[in-house]
Protein backbone atom coordinates (compact mmCIF):
# COMPACT_ATOMS: atom_id res chain seq x y z
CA UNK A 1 150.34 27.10 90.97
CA UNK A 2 148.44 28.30 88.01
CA UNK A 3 148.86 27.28 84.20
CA UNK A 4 148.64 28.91 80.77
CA UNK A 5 146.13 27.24 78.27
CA UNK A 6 148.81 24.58 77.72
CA UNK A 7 148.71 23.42 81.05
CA UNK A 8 152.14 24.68 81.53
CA UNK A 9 152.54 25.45 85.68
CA UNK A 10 152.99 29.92 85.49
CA UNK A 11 155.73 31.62 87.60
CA UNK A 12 154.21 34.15 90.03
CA UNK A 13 155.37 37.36 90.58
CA UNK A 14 157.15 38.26 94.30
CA UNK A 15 154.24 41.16 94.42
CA UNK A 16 151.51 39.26 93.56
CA UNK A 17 149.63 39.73 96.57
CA UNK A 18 149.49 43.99 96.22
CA UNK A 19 148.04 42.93 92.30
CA UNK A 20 145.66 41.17 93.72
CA UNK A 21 144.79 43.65 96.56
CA UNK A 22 144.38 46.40 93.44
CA UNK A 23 141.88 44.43 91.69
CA UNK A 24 143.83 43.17 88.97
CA UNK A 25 143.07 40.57 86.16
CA UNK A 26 145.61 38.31 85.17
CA UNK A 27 146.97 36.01 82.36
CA UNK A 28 149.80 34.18 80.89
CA UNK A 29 152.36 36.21 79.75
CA UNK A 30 156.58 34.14 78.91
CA UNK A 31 155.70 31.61 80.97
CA UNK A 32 154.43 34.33 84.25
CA UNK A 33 150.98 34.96 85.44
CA UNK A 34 151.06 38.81 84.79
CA UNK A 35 148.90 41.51 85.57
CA UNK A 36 147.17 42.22 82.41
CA UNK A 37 144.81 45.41 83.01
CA UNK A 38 143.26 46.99 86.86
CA UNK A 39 139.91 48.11 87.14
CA UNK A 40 140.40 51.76 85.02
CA UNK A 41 140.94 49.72 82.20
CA UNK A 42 143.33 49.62 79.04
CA UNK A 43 142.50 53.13 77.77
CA UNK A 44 142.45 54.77 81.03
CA UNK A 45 145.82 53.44 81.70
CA UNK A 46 147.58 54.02 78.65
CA UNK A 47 146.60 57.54 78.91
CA UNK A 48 147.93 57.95 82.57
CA UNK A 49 151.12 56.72 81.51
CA UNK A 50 151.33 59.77 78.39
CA UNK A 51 149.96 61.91 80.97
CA UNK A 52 151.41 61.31 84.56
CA UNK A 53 153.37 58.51 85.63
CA UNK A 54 152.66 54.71 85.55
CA UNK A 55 154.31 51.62 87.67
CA UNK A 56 155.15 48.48 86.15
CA UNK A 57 155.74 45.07 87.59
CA UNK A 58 157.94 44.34 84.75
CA UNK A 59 159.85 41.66 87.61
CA UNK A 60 159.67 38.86 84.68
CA UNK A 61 162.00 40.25 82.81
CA UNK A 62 165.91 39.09 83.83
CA UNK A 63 168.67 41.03 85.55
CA UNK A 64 172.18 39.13 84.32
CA UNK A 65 175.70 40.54 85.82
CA UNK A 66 178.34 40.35 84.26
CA UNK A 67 181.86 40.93 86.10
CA UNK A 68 185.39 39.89 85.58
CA UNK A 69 188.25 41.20 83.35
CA UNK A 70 186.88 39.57 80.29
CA UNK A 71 183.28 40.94 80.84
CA UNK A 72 183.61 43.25 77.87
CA UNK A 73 184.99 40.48 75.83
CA UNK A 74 182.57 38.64 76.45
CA UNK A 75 179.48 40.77 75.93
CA UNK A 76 181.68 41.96 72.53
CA UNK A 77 181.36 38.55 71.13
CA UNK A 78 178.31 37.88 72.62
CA UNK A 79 176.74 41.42 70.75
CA UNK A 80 177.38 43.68 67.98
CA UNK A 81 178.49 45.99 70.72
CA UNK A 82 181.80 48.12 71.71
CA UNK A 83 181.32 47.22 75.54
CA UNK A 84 184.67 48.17 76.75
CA UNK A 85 184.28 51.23 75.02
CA UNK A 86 181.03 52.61 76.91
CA UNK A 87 181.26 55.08 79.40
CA UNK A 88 180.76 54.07 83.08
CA UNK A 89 177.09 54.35 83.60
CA UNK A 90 176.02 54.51 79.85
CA UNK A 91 173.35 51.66 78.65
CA UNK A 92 173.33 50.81 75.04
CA UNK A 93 170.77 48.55 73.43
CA UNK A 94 171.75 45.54 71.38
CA UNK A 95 171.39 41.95 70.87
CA UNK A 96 172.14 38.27 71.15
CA UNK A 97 172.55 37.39 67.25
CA UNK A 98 172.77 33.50 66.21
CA UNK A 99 174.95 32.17 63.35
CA UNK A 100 172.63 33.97 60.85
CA UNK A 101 172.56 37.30 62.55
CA UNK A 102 169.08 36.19 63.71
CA UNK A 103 168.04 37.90 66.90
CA UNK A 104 168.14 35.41 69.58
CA UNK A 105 166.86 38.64 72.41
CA UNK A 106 167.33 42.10 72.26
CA UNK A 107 168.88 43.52 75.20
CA UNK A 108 170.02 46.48 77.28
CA UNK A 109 173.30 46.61 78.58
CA UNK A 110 175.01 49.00 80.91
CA UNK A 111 178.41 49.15 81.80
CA UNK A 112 178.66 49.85 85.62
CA UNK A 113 182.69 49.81 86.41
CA UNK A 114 185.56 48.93 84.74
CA UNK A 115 184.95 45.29 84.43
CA UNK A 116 181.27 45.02 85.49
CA UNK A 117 178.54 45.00 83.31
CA UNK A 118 174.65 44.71 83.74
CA UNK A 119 172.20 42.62 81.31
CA UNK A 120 169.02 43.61 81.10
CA UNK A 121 166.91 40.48 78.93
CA UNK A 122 163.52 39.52 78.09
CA UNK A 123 161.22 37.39 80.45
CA UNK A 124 160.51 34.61 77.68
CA UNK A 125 164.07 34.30 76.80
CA UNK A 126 166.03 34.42 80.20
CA UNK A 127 166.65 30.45 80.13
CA UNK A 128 168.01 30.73 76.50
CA UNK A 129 170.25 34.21 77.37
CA UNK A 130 171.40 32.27 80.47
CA UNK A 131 172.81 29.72 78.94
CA UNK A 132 174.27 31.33 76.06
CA UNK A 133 175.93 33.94 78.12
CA UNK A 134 177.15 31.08 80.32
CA UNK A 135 178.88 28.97 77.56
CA UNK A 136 180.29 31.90 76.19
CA UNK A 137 181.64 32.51 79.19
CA UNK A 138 183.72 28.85 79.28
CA UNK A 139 187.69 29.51 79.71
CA UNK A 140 187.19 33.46 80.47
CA UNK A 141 187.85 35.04 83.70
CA UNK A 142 184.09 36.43 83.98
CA UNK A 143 181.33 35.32 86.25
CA UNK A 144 177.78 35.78 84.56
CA UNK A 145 175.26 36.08 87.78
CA UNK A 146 171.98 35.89 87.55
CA UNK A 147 169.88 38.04 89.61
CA UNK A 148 166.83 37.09 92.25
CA UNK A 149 165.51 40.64 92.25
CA UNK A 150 161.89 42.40 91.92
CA UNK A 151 162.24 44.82 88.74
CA UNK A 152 159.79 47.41 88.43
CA UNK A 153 159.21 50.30 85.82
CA UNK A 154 158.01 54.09 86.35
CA UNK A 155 157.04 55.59 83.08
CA UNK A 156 155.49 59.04 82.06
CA UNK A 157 156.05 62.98 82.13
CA UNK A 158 155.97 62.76 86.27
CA UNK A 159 158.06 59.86 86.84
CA UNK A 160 161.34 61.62 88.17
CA UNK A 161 159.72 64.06 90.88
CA UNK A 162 157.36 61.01 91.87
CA UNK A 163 160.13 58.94 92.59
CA UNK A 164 162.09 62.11 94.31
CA UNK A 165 159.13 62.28 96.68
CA UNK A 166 159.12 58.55 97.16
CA UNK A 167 162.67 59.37 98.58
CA UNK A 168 164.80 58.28 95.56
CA UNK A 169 166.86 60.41 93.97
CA UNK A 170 167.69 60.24 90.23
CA UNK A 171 170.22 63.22 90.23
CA UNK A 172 171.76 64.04 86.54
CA UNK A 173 170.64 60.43 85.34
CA UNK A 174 169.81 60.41 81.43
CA UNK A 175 167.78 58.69 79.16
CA UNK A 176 170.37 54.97 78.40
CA UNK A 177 172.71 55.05 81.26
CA UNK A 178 171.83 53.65 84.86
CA UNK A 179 173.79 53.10 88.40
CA UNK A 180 173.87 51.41 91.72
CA UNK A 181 172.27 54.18 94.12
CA UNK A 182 171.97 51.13 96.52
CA UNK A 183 173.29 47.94 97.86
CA UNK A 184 171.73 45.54 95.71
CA UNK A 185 169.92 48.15 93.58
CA UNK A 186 170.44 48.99 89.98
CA UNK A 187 168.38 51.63 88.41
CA UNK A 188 168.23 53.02 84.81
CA UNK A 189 166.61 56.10 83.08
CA UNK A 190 165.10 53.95 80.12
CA UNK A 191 161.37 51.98 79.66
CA UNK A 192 159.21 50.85 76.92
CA UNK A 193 156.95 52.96 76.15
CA UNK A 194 158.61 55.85 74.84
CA UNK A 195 158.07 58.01 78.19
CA UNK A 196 160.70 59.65 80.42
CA UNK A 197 161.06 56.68 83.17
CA UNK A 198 163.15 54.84 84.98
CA UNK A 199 163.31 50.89 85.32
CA UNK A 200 164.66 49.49 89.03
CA UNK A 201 165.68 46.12 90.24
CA UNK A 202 165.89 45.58 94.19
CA UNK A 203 165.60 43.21 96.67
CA UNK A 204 161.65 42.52 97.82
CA UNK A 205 161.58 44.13 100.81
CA UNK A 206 163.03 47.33 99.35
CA UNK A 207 160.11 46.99 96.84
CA UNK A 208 157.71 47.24 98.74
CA UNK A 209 158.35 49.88 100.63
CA UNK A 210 158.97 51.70 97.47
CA UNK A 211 155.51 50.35 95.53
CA UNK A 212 154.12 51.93 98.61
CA UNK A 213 155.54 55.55 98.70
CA UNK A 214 155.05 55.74 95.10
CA UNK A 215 151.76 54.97 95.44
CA UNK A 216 151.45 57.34 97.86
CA UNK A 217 151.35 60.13 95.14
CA UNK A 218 148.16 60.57 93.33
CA UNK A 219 149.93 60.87 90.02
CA UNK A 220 151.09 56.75 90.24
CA UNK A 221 148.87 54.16 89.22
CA UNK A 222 149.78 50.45 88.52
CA UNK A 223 149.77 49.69 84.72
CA UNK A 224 149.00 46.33 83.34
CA UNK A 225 150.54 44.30 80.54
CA UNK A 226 147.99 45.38 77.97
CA UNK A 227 148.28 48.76 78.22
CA UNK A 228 152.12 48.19 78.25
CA UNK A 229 151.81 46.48 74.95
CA UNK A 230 150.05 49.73 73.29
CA UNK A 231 152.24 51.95 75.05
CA UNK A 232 155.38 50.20 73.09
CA UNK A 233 153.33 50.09 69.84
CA UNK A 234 152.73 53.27 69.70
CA UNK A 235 156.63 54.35 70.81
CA UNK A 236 157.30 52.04 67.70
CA UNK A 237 159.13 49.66 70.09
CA UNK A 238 159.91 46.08 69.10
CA UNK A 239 158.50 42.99 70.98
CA UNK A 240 160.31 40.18 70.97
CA UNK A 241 158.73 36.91 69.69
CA UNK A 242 157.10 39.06 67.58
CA UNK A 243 158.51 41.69 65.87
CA UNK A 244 161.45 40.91 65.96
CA UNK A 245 162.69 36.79 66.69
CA UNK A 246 165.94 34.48 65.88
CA UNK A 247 164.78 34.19 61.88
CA UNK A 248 165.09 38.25 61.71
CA UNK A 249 168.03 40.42 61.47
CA UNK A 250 168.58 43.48 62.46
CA UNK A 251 168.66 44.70 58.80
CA UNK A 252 165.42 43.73 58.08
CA UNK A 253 164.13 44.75 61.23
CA UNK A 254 165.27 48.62 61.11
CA UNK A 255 167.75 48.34 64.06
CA UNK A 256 170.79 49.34 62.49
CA UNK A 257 170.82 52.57 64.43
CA UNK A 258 171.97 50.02 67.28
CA UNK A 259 174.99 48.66 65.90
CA UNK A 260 178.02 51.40 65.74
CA UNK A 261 179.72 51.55 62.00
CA UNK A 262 182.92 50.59 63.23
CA UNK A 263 181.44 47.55 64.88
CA UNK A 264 179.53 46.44 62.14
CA UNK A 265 182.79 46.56 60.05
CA UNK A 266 185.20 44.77 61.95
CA UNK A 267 183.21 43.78 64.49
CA UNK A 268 184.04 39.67 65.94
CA UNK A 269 180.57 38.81 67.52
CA UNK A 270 178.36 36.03 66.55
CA UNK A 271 176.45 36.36 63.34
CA UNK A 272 178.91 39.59 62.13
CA UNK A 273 179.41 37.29 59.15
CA UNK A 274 176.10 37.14 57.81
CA UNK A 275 175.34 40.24 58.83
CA UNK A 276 177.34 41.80 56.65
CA UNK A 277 176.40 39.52 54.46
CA UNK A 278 173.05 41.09 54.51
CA UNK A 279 174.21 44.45 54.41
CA UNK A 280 175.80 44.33 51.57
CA UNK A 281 173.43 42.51 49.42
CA UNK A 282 170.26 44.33 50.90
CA UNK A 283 167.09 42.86 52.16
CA UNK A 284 163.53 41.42 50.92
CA UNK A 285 161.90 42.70 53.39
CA UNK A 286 161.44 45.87 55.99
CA UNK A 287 159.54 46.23 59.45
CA UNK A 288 157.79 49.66 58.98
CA UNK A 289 154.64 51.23 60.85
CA UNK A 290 151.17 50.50 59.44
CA UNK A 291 148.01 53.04 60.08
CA UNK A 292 144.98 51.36 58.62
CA UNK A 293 142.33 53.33 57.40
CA UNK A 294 139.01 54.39 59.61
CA UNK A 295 138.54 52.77 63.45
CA UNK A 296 139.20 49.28 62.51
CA UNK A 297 142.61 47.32 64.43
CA UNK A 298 144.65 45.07 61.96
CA UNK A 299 145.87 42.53 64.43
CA UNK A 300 149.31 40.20 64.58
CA UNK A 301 149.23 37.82 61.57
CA UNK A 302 147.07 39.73 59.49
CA UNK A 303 148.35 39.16 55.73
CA UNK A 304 149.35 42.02 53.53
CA UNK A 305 148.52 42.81 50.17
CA UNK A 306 149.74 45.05 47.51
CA UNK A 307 147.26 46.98 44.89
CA UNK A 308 147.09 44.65 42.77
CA UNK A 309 146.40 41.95 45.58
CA UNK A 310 150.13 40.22 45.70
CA UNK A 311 151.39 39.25 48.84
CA UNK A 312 153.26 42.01 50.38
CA UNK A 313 153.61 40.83 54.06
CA UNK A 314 152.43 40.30 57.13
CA UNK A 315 151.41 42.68 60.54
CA UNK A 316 153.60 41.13 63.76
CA UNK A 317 152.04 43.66 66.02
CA UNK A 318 148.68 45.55 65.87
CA UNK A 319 145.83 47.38 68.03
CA UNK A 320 144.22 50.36 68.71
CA UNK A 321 146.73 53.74 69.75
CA UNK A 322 144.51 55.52 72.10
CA UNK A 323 147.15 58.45 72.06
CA UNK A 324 147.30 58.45 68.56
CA UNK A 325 143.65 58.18 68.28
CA UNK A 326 143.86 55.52 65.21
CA UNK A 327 144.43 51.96 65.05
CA UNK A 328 148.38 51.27 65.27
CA UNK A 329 150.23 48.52 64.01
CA UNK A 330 153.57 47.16 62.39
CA UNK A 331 154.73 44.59 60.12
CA UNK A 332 157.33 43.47 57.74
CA UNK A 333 156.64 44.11 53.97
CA UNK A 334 158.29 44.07 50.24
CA UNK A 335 161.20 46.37 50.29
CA UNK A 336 159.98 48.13 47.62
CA UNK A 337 156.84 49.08 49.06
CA UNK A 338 158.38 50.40 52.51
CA UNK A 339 158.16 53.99 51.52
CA UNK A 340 156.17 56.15 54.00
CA UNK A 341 152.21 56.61 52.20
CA UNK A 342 152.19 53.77 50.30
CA UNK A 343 149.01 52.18 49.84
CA UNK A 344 148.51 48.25 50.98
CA UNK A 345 146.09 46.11 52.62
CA UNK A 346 145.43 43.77 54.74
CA UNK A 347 143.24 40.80 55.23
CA UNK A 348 140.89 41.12 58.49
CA UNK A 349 138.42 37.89 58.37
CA UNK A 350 138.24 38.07 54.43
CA UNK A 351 137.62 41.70 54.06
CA UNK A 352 140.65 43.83 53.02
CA UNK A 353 141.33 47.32 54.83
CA UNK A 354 143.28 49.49 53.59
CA UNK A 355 146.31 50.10 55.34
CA UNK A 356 149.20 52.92 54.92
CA UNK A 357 152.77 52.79 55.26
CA UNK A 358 153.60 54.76 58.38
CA UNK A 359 156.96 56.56 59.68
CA UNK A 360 157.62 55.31 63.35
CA UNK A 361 156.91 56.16 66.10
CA UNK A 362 153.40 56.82 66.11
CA UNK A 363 153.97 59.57 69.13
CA UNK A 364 156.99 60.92 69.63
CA UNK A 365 159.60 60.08 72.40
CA UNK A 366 159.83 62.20 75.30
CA UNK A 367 162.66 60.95 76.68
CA UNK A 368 165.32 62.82 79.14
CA UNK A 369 168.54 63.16 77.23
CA UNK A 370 170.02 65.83 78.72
């Protein structure tokens, strides 16, 4: 059993051994050992992605269903979301919110059948969104199950007819809704990293038989964590831990778009208090997109800086876009500098680079909506 710097013993991944077998490097990712690159490298990967289609072991992330006749009320107080009210097969994005409309995860849920529900939650946070799903649950007729399966991702402009040729067929699936095409399957058309793609949990044994058709096709290559990091950065996707944690709201954050009016209004689910609270009385601070100038990356933590060198905020995510062709990044700052072309900076090892307020994403979506 291996450790992270801390000494804390990793989780391994059920596919460790094919990792291994395509020479890749590993390191401690939410408590996993996680493939991090494979010998083509960041670049070489993040470009395959934009350009064919790339596979993710994405199998630390959590796979919660969520059945009963009190599923929907359950994931309505547990989220700022209308869950009875999505269509069958439709996934909507949302969140676990605490008392303070803090974002405890952010999630994706779809809504399979009538009273059946699947929860899609981050690696680093499954413990936490276990729990809190399961108290919630107390004196409701719903069973919250968590799910042993292998979860993989294939992301990128070829995705669809690779996975047709690996003998799966997508049909008329659309980007945010997902299905069952199997016993003990459930398949989406969604990802992160702003790619057409589809995400699939199945048992082991079906996923290796399906790693190995898709690898099959020349256009599929594994992709590591890094490159999955500056895939999402780039797509203008938050990270959670990061970007986005339980001492930031959604307001702040920019993720309104995910909570439906009516909801937000009337809405019963934990932390609809406060944030309404926050809507009404506006925020301090905003999550935009940050381009700094020339070749140099502002990295996570970097400090902000207005003109006049006041604190203006801090970078929670940062590297180089090798799509974009320009150091990415993104960060919270003063409301009132948030505007698109405003002029900051930020401190990199005492020198400060000048950085520009960016409109997100960095390249756009190509995702399959209809």
């Amino acid at each position: 059993m291996s450790q992270d710097p801390h000494g804390t013993e990793l989780r391994h991944l059920p596919l460790e051994d094919l990792h291994k077998a395509a020479g890749a490097k590993f390191g401690a990712f939410a408590g996993w050992s996680m493939p991090l690159t494979y010998p083509a490298g960041v670049m070489k990967e993040h470009l395959h992605t934009r350009e064919q289609a790339g596979l993710f072991d994405i199998s630390h992330m959590k796979l919660f269903e969520v059945s009963g006749p009190d599923a929907a009320a359950l994931l309505e107080r547990a989220c700022p979301l209308a869950a009875g009210s999505l269509e069958l097969s439709q996934s909507k994005y949302t969140f676990f919110l605490n008392e303070q409309a803090g974002i405890i995860d952010d999630l994706i849920v779809t809504r399979l059948g009538p009273n059946h529900h699947m929860v899609v939650a981050n690696a680093g946070n499954a413990t936490i969104d276990e729990v809190h799903l399961t108290v919630l649950a107390q004196d409701r007729s719903v069973t919250v199950s968590p799910l042993d399966r292998v979860f993989l991702a294939i992301q990128g402009p070829a995705a669809w007819d690779a996975l047709s040729r690996g003998g799966i067929e997508t049909g008329m699936l659309t980007f945010m809704h997902g299905i069952e095409p199997r016993s003990d399957w459930f398949m989406s058309r969604s990802g992160y990293t702003g790619e057409d793609g589809f995400e699939i949990g199945l048992p082991e044994a079906d996923a290796r038989e399906l790693v190995a058709a898709l690898l099959a096709d020349d256009r599929v290559q594994w992709i590591g964590l890094a490159a999955r990091d500056s895939l999402r950065l780039e797509a203008g996707l938050c990270l959670h831990g990061q970007d986005i944690t339980p001492d930031i709201d959604p307001v702040s954050a920019g993720l309104m778009w995910a909570i439906p009016k009516d909801i937000r209004a009337a809405g019963a689910f934990i932390g609809a208090d406060a944030l309404r609270a926050k809507i009404a009385a506006g925020v301090a601070q905003k999550r935009v997109g940050l381009k700094p100038e020339g070749r140099q990356p502002v990295r996570a933590g970097a400090l902000l800086f207005d003109a006049d060198g006041t604190p203006a905020g801090t970078v929670t995510s940062g590297g180089f876009g090798p799509s974009a062709g320009h150091p990415v990044a993104m960060g919270y700052v003063t409301a009132t500098l948030a505007k698109p072309g405003t002029r900051i900076f930020a401190d990199v090892r005492g020198t400060k680079i000048p950085v520009d307020i960016a409109p997100l994403p960095f390249t756009p979506h190509r995702y399959r909506k209809g």
